[in-house]
N, C-alpha and C. Protein backbone atom coordinates (compact mmCIF):
# COMPACT_ATOMS: atom_id res chain seq x y z
N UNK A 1 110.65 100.94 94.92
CA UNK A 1 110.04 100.27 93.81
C UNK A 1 108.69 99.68 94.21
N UNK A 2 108.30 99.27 95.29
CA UNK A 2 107.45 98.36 95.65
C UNK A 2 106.24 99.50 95.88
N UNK A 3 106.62 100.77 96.56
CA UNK A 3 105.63 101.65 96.19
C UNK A 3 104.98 102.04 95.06
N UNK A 4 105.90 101.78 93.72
CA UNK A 4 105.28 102.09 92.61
C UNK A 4 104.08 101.21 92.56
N UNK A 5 104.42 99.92 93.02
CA UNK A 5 103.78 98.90 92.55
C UNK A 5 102.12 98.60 92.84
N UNK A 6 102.59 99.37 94.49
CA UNK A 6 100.78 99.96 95.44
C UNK A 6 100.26 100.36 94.28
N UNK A 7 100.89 101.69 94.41
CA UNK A 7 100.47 102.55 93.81
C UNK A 7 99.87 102.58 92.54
N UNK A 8 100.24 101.77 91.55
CA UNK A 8 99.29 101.58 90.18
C UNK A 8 98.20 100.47 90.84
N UNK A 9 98.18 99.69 91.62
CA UNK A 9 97.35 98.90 92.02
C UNK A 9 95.74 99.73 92.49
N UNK A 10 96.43 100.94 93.08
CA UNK A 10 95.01 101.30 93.46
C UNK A 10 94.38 102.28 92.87
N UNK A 11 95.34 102.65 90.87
CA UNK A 11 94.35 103.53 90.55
C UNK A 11 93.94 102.87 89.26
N UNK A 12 94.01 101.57 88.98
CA UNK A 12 93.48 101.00 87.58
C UNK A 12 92.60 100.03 87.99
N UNK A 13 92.44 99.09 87.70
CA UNK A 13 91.72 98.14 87.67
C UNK A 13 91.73 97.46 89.28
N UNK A 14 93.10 97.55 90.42
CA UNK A 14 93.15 96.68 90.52
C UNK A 14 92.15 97.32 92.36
N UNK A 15 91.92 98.56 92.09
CA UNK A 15 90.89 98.64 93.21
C UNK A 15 89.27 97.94 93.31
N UNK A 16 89.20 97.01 92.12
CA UNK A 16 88.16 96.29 92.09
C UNK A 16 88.29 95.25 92.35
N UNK A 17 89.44 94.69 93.38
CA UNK A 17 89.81 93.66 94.44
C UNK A 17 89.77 93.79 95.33
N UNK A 18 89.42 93.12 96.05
CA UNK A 18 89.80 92.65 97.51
C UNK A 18 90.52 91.24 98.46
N UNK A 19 91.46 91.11 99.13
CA UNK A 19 92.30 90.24 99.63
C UNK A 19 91.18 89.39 100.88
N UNK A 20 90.60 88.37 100.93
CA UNK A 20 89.87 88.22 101.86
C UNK A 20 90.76 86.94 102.45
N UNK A 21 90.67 86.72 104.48
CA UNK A 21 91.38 85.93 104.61
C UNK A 21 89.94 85.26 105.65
N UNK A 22 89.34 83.87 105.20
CA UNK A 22 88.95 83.16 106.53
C UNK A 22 89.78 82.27 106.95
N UNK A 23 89.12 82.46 108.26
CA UNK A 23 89.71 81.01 109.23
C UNK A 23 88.41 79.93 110.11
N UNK A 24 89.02 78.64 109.78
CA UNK A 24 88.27 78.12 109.69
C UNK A 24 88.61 76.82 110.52
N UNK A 25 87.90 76.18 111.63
CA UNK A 25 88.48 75.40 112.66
C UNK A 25 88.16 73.46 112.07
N UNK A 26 89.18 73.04 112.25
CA UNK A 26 89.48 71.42 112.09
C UNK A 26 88.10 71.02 113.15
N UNK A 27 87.32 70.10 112.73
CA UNK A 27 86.66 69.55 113.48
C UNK A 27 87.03 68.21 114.20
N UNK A 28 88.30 67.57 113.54
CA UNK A 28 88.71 66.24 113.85
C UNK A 28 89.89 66.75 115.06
N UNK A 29 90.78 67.67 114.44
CA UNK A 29 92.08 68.24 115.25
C UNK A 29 91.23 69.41 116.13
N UNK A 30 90.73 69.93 115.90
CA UNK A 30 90.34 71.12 116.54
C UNK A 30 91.74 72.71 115.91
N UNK A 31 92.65 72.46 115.34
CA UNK A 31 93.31 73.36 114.85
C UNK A 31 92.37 73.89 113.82
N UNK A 32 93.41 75.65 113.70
CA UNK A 32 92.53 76.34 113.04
C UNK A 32 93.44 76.67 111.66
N UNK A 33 92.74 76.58 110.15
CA UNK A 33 93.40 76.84 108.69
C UNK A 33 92.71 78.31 108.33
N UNK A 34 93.39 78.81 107.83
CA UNK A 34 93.18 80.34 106.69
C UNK A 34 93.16 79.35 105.33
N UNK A 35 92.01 80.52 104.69
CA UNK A 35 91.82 80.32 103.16
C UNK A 35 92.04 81.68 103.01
N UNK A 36 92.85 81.58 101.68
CA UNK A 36 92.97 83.44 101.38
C UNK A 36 92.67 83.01 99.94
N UNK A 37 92.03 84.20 99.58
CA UNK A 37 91.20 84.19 97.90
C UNK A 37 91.52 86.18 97.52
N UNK A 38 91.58 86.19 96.66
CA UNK A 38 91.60 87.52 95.81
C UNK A 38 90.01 87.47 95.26
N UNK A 39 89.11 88.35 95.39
CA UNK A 39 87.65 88.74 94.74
C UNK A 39 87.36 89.81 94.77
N UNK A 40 86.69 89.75 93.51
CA UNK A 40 86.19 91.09 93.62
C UNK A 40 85.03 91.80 94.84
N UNK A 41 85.20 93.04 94.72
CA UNK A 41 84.20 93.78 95.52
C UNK A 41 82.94 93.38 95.95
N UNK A 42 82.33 92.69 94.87
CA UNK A 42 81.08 92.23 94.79
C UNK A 42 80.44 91.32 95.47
N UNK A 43 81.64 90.47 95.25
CA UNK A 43 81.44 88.60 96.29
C UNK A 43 82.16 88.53 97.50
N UNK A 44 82.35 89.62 97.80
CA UNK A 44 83.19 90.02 99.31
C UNK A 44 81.89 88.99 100.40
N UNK A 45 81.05 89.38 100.42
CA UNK A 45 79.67 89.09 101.49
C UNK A 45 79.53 87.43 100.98
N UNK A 46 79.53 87.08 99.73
CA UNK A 46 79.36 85.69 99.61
C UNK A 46 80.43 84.95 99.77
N UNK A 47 81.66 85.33 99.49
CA UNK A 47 82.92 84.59 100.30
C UNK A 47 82.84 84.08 101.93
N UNK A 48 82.29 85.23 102.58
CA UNK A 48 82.13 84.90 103.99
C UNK A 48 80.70 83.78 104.00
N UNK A 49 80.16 83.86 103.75
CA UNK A 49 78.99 83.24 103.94
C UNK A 49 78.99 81.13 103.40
N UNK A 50 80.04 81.31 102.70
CA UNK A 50 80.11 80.03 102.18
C UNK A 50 80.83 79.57 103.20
């Protein structure tokens, strides 16, 4: 089932996503957090940059 589920994902709409994950270091702790965001194709380069 879960293949179906790829599978319409990457022929409609939903290949005009992308899963982006940063990581990003505590300056007080020094530990490190992930931000994960869903965006489109477009703001892939400005996600990283912010």
């Amino acid at each position: 089932m879960a293949k179906k589920v790829v599978a319409t994902l990457q022929k409609g709409a939903g290949k005009n996503f992308t899963k982006v994950i940063k990581m990003a270091k505590d300056e007080k702790t020094g530990s490190y957090s992930f931000k994960e965001e869903i965006v489109t194709n477009d703001t892939v380069k400005d996600f990283f940059k912010s």
